[in-house]
C-alpha atoms as a PDB file:
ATOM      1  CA  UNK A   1     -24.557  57.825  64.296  1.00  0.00           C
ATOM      2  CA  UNK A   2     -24.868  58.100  68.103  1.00  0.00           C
ATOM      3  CA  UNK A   3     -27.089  55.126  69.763  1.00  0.00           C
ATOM      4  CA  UNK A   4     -28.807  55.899  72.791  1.00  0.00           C
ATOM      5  CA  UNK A   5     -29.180  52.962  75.195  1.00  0.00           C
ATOM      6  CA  UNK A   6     -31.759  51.444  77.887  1.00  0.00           C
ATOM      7  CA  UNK A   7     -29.707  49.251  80.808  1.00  0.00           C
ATOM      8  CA  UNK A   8     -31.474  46.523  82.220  1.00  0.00           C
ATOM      9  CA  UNK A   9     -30.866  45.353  85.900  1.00  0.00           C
ATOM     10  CA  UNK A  10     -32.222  42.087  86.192  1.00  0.00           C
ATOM     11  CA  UNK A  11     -32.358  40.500  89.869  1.00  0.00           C
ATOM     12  CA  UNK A  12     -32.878  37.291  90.515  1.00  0.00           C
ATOM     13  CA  UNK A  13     -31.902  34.042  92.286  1.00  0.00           C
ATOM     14  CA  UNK A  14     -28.493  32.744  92.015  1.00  0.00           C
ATOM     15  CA  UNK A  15     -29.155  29.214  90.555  1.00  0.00           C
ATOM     16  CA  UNK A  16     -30.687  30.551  87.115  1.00  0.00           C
ATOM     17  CA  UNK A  17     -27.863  33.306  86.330  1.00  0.00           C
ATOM     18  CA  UNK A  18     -26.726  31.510  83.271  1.00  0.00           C
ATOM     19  CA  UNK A  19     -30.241  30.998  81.766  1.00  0.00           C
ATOM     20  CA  UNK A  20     -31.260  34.723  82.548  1.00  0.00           C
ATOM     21  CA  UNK A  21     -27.823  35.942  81.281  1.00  0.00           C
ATOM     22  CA  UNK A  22     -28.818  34.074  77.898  1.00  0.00           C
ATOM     23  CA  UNK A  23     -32.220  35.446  77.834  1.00  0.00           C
ATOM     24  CA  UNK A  24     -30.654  38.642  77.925  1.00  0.00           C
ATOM     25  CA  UNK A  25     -28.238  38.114  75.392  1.00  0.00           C
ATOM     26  CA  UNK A  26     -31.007  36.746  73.054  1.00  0.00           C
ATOM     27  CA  UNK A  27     -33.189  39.759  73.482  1.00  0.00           C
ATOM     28  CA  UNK A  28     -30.183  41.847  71.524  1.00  0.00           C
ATOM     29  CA  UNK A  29     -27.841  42.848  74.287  1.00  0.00           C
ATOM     30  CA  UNK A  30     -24.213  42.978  73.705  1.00  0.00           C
ATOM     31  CA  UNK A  31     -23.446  40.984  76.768  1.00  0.00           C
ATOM     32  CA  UNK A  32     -23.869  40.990  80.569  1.00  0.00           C
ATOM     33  CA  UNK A  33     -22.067  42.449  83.913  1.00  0.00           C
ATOM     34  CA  UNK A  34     -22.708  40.566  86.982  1.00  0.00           C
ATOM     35  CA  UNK A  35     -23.170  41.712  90.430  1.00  0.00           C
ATOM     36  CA  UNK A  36     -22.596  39.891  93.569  1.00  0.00           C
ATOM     37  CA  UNK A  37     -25.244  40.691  95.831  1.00  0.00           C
ATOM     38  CA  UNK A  38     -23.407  39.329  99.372  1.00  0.00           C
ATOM     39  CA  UNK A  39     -25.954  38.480 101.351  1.00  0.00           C
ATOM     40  CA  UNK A  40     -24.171  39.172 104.933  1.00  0.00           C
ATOM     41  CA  UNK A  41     -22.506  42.359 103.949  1.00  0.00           C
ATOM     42  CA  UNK A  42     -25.359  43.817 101.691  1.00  0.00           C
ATOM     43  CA  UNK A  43     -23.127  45.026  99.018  1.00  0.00           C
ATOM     44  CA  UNK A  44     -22.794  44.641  95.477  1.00  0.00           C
ATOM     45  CA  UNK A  45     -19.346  42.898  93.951  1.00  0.00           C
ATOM     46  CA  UNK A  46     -19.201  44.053  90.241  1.00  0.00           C
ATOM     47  CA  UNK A  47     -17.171  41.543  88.061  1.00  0.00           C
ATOM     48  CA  UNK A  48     -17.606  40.528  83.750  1.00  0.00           C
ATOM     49  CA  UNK A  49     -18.904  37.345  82.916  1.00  0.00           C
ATOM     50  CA  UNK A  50     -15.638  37.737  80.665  1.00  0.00           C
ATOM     51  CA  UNK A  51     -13.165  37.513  82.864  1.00  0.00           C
ATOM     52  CA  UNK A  52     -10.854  34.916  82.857  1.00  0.00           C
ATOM     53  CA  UNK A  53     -11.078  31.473  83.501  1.00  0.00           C
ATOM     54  CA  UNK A  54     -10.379  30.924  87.037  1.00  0.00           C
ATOM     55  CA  UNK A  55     -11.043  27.555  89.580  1.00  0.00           C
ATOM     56  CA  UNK A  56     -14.766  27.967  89.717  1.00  0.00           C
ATOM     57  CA  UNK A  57     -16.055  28.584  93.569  1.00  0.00           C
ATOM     58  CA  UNK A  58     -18.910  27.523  94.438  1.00  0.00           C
ATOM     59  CA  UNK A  59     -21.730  30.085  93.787  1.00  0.00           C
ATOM     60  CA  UNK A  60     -23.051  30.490  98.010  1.00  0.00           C
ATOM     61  CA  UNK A  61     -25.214  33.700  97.038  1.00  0.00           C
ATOM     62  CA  UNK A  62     -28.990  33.198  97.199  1.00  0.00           C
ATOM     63  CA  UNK A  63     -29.331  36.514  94.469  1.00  0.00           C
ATOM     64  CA  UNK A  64     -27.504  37.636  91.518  1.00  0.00           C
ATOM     65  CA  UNK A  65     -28.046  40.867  89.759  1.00  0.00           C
ATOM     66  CA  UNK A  66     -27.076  41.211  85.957  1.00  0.00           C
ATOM     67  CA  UNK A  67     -26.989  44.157  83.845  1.00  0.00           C
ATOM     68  CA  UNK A  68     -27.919  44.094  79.859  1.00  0.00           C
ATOM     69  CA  UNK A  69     -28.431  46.799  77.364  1.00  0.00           C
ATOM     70  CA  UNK A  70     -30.639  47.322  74.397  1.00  0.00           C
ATOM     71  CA  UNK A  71     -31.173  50.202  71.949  1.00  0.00           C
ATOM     72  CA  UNK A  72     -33.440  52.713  72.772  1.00  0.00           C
ATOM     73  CA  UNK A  73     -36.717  52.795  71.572  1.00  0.00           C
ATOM     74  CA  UNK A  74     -36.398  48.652  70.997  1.00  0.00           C
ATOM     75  CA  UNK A  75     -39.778  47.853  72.813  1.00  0.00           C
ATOM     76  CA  UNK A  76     -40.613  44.805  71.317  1.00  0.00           C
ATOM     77  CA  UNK A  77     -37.511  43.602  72.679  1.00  0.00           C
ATOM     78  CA  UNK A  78     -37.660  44.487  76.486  1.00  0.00           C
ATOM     79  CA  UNK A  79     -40.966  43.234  76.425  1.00  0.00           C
ATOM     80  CA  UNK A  80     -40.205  39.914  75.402  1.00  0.00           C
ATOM     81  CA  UNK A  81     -37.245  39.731  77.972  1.00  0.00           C
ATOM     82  CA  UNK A  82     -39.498  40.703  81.012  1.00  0.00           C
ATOM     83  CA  UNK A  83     -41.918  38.332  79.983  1.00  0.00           C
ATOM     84  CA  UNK A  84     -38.941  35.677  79.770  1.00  0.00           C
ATOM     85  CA  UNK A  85     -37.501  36.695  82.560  1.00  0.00           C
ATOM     86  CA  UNK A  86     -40.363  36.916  84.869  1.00  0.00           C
ATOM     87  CA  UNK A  87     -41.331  33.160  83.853  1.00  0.00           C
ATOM     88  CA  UNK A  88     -38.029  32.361  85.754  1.00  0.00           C
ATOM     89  CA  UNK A  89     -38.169  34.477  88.729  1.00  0.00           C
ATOM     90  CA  UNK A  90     -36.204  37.713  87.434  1.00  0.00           C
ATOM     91  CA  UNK A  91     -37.608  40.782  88.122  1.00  0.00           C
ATOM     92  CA  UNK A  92     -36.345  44.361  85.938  1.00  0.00           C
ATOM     93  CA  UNK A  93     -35.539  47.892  86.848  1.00  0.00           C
ATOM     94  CA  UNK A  94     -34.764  50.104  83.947  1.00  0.00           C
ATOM     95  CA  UNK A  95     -32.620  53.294  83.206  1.00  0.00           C
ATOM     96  CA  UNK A  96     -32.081  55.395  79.831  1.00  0.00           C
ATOM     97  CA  UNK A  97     -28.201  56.261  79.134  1.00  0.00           C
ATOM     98  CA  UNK A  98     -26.884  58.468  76.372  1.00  0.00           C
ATOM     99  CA  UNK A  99     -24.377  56.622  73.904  1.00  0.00           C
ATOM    100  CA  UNK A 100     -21.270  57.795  75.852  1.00  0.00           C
ATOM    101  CA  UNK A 101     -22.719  56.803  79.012  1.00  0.00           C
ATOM    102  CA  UNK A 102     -22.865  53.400  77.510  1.00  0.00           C
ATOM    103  CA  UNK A 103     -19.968  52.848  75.716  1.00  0.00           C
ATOM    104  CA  UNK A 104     -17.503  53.736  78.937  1.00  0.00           C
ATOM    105  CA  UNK A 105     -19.671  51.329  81.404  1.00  0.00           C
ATOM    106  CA  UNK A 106     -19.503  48.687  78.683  1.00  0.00           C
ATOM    107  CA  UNK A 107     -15.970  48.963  78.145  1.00  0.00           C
ATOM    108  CA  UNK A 108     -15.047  49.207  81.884  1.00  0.00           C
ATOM    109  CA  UNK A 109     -16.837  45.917  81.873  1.00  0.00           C
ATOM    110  CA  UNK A 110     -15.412  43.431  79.841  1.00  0.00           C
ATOM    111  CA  UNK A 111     -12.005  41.967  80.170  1.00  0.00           C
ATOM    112  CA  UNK A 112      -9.818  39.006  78.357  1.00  0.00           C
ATOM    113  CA  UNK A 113     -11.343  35.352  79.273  1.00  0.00           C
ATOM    114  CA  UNK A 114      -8.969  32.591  78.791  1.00  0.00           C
ATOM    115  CA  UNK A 115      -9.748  28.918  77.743  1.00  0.00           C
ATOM    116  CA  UNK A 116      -7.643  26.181  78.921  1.00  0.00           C
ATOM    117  CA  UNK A 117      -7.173  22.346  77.957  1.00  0.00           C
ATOM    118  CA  UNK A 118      -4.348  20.449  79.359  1.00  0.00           C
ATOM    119  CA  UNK A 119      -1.694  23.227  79.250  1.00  0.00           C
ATOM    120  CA  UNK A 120      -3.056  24.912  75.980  1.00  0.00           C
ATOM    121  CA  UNK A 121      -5.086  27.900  75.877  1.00  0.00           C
ATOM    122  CA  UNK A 122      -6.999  30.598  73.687  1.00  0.00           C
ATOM    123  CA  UNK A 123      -7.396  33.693  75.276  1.00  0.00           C
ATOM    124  CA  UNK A 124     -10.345  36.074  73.874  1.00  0.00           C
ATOM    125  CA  UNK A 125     -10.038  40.037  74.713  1.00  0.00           C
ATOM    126  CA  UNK A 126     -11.629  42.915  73.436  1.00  0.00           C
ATOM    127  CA  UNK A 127      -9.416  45.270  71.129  1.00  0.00           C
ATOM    128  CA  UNK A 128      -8.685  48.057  73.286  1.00  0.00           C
ATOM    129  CA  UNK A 129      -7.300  45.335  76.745  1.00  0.00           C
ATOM    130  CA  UNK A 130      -3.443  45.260  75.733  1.00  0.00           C
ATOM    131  CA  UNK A 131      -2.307  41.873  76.778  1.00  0.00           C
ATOM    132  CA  UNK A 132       0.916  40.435  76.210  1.00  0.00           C
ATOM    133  CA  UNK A 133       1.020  36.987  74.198  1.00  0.00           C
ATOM    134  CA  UNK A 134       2.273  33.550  76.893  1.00  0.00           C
ATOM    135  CA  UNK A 135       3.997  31.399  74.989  1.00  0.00           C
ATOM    136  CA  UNK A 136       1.627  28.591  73.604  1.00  0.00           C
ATOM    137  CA  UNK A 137      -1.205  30.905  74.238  1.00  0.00           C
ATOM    138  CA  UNK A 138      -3.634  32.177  70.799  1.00  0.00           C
ATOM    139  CA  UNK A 139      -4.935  35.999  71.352  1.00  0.00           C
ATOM    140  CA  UNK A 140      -8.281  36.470  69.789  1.00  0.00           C
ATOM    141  CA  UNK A 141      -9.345  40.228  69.715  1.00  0.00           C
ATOM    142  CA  UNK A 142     -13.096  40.728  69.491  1.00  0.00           C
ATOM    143  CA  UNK A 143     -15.167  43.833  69.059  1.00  0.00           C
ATOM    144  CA  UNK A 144     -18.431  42.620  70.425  1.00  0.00           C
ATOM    145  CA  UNK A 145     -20.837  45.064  68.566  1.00  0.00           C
ATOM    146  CA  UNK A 146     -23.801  43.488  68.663  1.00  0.00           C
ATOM    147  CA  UNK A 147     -23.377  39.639  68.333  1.00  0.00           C
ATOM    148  CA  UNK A 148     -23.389  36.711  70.418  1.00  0.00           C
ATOM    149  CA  UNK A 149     -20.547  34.757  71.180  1.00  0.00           C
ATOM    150  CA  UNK A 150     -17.568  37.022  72.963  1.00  0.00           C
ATOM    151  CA  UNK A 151     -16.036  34.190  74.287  1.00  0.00           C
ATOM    152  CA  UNK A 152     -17.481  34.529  78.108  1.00  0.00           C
ATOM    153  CA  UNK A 153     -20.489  32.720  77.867  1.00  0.00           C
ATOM    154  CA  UNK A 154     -20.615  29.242  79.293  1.00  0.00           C
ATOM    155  CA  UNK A 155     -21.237  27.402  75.890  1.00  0.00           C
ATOM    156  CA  UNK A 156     -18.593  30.010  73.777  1.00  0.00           C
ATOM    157  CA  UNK A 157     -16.115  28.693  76.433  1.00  0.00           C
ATOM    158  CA  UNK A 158     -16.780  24.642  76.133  1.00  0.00           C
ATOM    159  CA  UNK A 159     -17.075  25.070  72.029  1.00  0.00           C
ATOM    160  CA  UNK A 160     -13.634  26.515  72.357  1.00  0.00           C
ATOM    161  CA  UNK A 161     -12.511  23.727  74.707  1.00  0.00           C
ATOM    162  CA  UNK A 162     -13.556  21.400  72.450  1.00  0.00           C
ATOM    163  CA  UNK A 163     -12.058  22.524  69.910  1.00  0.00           C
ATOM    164  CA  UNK A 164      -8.834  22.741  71.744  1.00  0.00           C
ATOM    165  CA  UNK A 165      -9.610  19.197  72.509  1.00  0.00           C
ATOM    166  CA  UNK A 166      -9.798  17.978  69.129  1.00  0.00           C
ATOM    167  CA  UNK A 167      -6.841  19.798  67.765  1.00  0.00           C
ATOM    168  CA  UNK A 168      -4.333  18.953  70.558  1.00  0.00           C
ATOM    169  CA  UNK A 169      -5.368  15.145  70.782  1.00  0.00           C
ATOM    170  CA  UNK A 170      -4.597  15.337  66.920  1.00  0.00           C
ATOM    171  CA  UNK A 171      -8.101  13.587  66.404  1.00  0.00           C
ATOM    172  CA  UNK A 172      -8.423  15.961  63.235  1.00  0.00           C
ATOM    173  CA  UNK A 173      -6.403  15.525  59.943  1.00  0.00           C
ATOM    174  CA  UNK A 174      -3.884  18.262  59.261  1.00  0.00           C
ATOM    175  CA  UNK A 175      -5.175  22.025  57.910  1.00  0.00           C
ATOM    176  CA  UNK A 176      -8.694  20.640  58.704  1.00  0.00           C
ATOM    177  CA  UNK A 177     -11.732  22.784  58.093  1.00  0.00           C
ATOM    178  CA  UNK A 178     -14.441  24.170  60.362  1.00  0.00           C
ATOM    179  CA  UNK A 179     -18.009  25.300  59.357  1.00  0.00           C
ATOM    180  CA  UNK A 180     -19.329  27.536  62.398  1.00  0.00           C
ATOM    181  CA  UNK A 181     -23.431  27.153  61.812  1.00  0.00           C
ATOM    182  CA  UNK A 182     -24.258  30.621  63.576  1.00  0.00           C
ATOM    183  CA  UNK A 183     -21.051  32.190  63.772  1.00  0.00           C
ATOM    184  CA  UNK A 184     -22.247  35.175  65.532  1.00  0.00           C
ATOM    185  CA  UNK A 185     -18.966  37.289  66.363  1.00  0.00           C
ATOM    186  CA  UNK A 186     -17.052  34.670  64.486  1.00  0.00           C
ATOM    187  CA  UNK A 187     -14.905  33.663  67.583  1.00  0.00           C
ATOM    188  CA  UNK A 188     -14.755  29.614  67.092  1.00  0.00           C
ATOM    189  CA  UNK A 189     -13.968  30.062  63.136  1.00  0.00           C
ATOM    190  CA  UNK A 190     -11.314  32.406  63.745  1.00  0.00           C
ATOM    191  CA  UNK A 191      -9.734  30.439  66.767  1.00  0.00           C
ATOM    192  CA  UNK A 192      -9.828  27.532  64.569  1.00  0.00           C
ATOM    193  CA  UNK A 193      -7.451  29.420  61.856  1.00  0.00           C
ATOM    194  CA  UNK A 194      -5.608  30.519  64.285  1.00  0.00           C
ATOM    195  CA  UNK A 195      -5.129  26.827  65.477  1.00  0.00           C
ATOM    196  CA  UNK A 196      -4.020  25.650  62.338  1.00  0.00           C
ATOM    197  CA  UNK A 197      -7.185  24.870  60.348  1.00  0.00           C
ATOM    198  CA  UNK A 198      -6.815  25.927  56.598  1.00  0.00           C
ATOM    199  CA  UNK A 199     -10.642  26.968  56.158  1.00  0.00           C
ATOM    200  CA  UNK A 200     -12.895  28.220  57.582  1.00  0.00           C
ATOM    201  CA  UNK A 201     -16.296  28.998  56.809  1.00  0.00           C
ATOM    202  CA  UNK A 202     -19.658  30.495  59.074  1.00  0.00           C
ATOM    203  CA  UNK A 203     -23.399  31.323  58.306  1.00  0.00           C
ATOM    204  CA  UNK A 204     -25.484  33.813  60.275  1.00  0.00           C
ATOM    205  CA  UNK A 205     -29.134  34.433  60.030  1.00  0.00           C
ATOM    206  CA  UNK A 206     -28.311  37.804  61.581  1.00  0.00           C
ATOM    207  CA  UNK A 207     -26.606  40.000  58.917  1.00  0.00           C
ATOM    208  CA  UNK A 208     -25.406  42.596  62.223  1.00  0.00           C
ATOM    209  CA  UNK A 209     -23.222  39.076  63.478  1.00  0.00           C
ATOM    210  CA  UNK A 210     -22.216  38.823  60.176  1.00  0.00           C
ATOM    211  CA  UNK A 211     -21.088  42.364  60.012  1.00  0.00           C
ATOM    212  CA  UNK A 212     -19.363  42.202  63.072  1.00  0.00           C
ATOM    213  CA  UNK A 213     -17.723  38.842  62.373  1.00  0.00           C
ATOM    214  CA  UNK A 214     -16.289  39.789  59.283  1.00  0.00           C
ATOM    215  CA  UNK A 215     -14.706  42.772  61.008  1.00  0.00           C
ATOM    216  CA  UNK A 216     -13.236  40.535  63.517  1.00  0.00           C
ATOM    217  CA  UNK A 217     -12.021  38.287  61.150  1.00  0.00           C
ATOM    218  CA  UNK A 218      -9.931  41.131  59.689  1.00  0.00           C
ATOM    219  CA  UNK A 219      -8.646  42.391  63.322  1.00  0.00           C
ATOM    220  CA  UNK A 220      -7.227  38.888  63.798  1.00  0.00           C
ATOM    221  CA  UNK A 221      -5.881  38.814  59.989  1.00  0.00           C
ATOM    222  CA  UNK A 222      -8.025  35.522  59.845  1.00  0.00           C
ATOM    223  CA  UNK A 223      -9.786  34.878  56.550  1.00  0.00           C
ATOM    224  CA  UNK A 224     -13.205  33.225  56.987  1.00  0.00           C
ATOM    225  CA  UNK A 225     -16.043  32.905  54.336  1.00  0.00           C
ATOM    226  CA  UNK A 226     -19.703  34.150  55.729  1.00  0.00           C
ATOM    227  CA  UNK A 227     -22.549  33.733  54.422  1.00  0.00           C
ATOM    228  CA  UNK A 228     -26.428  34.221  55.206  1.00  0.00           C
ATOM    229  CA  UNK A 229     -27.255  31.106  53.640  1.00  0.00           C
ATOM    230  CA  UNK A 230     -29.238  28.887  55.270  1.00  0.00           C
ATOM    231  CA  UNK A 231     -27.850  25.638  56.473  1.00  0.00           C
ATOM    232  CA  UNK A 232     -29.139  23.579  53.697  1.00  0.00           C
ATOM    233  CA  UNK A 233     -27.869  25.670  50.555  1.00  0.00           C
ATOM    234  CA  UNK A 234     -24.067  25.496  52.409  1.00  0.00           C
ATOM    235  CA  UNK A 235     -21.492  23.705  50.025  1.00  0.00           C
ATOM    236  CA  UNK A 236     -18.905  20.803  50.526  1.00  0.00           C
ATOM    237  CA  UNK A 237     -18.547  18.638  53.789  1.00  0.00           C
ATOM    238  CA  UNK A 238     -15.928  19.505  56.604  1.00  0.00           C
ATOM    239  CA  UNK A 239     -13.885  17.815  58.944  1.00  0.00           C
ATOM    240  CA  UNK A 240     -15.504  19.589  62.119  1.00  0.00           C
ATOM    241  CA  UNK A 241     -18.780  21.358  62.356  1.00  0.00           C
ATOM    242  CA  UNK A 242     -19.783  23.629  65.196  1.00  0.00           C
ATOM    243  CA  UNK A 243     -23.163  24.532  66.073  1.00  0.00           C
ATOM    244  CA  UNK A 244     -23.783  26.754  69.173  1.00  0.00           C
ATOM    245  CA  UNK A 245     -27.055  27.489  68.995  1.00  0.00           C
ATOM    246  CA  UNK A 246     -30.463  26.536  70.416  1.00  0.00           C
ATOM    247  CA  UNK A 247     -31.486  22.499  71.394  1.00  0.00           C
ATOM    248  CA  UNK A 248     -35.100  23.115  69.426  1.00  0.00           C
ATOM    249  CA  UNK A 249     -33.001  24.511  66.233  1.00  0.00           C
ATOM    250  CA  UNK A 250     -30.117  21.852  66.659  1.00  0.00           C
ATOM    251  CA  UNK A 251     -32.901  18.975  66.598  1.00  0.00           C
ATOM    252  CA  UNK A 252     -34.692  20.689  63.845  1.00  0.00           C
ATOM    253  CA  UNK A 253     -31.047  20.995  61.649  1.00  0.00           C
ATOM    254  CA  UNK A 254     -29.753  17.535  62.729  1.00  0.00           C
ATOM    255  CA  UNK A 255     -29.765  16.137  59.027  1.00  0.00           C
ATOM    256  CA  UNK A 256     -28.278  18.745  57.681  1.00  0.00           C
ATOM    257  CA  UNK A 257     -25.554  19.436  59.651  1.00  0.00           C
ATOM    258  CA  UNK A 258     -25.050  15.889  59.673  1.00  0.00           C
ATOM    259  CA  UNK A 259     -24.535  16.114  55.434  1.00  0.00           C
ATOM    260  CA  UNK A 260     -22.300  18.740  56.312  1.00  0.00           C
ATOM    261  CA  UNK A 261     -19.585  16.282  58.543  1.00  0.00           C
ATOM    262  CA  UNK A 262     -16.563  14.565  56.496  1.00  0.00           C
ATOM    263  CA  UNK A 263     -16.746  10.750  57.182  1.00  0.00           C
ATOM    264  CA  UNK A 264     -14.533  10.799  60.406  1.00  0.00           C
ATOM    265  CA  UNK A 265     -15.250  14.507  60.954  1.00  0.00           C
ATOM    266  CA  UNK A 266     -16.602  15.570  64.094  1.00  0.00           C
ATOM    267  CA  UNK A 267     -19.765  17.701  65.600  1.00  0.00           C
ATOM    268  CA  UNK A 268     -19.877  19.963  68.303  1.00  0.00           C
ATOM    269  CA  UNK A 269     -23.243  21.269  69.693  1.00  0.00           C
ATOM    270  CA  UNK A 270     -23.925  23.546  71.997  1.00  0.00           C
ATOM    271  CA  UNK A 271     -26.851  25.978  73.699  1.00  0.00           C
ATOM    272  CA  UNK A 272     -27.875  22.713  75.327  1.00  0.00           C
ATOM    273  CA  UNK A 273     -29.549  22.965  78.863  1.00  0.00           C
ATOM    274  CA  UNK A 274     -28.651  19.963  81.182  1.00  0.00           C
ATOM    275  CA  UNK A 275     -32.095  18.801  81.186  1.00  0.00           C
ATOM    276  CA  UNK A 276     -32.205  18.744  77.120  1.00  0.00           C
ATOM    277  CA  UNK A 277     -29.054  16.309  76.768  1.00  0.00           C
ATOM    278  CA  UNK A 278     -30.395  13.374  76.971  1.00  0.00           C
ATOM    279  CA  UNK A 279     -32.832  14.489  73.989  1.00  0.00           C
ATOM    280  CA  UNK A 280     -30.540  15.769  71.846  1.00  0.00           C
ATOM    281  CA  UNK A 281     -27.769  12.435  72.383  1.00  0.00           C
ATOM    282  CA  UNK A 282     -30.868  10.350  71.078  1.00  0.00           C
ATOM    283  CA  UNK A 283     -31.932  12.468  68.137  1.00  0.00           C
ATOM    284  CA  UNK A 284     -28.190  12.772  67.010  1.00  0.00           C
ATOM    285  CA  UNK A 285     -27.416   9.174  67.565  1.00  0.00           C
ATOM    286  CA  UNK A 286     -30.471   8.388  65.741  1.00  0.00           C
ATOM    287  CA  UNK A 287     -28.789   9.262  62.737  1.00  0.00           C
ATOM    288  CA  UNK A 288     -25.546   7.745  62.661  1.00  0.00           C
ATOM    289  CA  UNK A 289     -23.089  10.148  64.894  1.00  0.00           C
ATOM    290  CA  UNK A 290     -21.210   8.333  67.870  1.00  0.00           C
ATOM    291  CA  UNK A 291     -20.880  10.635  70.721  1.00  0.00           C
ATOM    292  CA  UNK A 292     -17.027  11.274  71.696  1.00  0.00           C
ATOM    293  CA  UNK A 293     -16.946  13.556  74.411  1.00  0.00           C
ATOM    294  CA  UNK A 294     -18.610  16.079  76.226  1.00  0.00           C
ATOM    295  CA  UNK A 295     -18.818  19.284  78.656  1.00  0.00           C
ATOM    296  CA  UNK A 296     -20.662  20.507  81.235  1.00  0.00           C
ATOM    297  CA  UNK A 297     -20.176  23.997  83.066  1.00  0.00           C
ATOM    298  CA  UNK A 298     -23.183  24.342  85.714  1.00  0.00           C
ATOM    299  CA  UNK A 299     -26.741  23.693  83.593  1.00  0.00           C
ATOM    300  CA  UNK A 300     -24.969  24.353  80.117  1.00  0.00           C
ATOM    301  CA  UNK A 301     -23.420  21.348  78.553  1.00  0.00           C
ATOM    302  CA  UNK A 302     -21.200  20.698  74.921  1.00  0.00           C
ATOM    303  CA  UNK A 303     -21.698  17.628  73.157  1.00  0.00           C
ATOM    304  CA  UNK A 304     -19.381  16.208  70.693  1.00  0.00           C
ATOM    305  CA  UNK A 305     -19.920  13.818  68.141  1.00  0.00           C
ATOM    306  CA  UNK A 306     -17.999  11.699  65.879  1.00  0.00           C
ATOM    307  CA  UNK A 307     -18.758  10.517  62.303  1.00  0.00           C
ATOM    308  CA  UNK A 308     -17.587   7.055  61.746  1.00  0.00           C
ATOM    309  CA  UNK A 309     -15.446   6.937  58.469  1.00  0.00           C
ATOM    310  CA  UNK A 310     -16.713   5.010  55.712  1.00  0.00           C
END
């Protein structure tokens, strides 16, 4: 069935594009496109915000403009994001497109991001970029649908880093298993499988992310077990646990994930805002976890913990 869509072009200053792009994602869209408003020139410089990972320059312009989309007829939804938007600044301009319209600007759009840590790297594409393997280098094909977590946003890429982190600095057993707590499009449970761990498991509250990470699970011929559970009704303990989702939710879940870490397994959080670190390092030291390591990319930042072995 044909889906009719309403694009969002969201303009705003340059220092709050990651929290507006997340906004945006959280309302229900897909993703985001950036463009580069040059302030000398006056033109716009389209580029993905899932392109690859590049050395990061340093971001000079004053305004950035972002384009979302969200299904027609969603009100309730593009209310909330102008509301959330406005509170930072952003201001929206809207425009209906027909479900062709959509689907060639959004494809057009996104392009392979790759992940690097100390000459190893996962590279995450959607499934119609052909891309020929590097030696070393994991492929992850995603269909985005209608889930978070493609593999371009700030937090996807330290989650992935730290995994890559863990695995090549052998601070994991061997075949370890990963529960992804909000799995979204399944990307960190199926790079994990595709790094060597032997299971593999993620809940969703959303039963679209769960739709769409199951099919990506079979495009990468990765088996994962999903689930809708909540966190609490999750079986068995495992040597890593990922959680990339909001600071409020990670505080509120910081027990049970915790019952959900191996002694000397390992935590990684993410969705954390520079300003909400220091919180979240308390509450999670609080109850027993030793911080290892950690992330930053602009105001995002990944924190990793470790569970001391009994």
């Amino acid at each position: 069935m044909a889906q009719d869509w309403i694009e969002i072009r969201a303009t705003g200053p340059g220092e709050s594009k990651d929290l507006a792009s997340s906004l945006l994602i959280a309302s229900g869209s897909p993703g985001v496109q950036e463009e580069t408003v040059d302030s000398v020139a006056g033109k716009l410089v389209s580029h993905s915000l899932w392109e690859e990972e590049t050395q990061e320059e340093e971001d000079t312009s004053p305004v950035r403009v972002l384009k979302a989309y969200l299904p027609a007829g969603d009100e309730a939804a593009l209310g909330t994001v102008k509301t959330n938007l406005s509170r930072i600044g952003w201001a929206l301009e809207t425009s209906f497109l027909k479900d062709t319209d959509w689907s060639e600007k959004w494809k057009k759009g996104l392009k392979p991001i790759k992940v690097k840590y100390r000459g190893f790297s996962v590279t995450v594409k959607p499934t119609w970029h052909k891309l020929k393997r590097s030696p070393g280098e994991i492929l992850i094909d995603i269909d985005p649908g209608m889930a978070f977590g493609t593999g371009g946003h700030a937090t996807t890429k330290m989650c992935l880093k730290s995994i890559l982190r863990l695995v090549k600095s052998a601070l994991l057993p061997k075949g370890p298993s990963i529960l992804d707590v909000g799995t979204g499009t399944g990307v960190l449970a199926i790079a994990a499988v595709k790094l060597g761990f032997k299971k593999a498991a993620g809940t969703d509250i959303d039963k679209v992310a769960l739709k769409v990470a199951r099919k990506n699970a079979s495009l990468n011929k990765t088996k994962l077990s999903l689930s809708a559970k909540d966190l609490s009704g999750v079986p068995g303990k495992y040597d890593l646990v990922a959680a990339n989702i909001l600071a409020g939710e990670l505080t509120r879940l910081s027990r049970s994930l915790n019952d959900r870490i191996k002694p000397g397994g390992f935590l990684i959080l993410s969705g954390i805002l520079d300003s909400e670190q220091t919180a979240i390092e308390a509450a999670f030291s609080a109850i027993g976890l030793q911080k290892a390591f950690s992330f930053k990319e602009k105001e995002w930042v990944a924190l990793v913990f470790g569970k001391p072995a009994r």
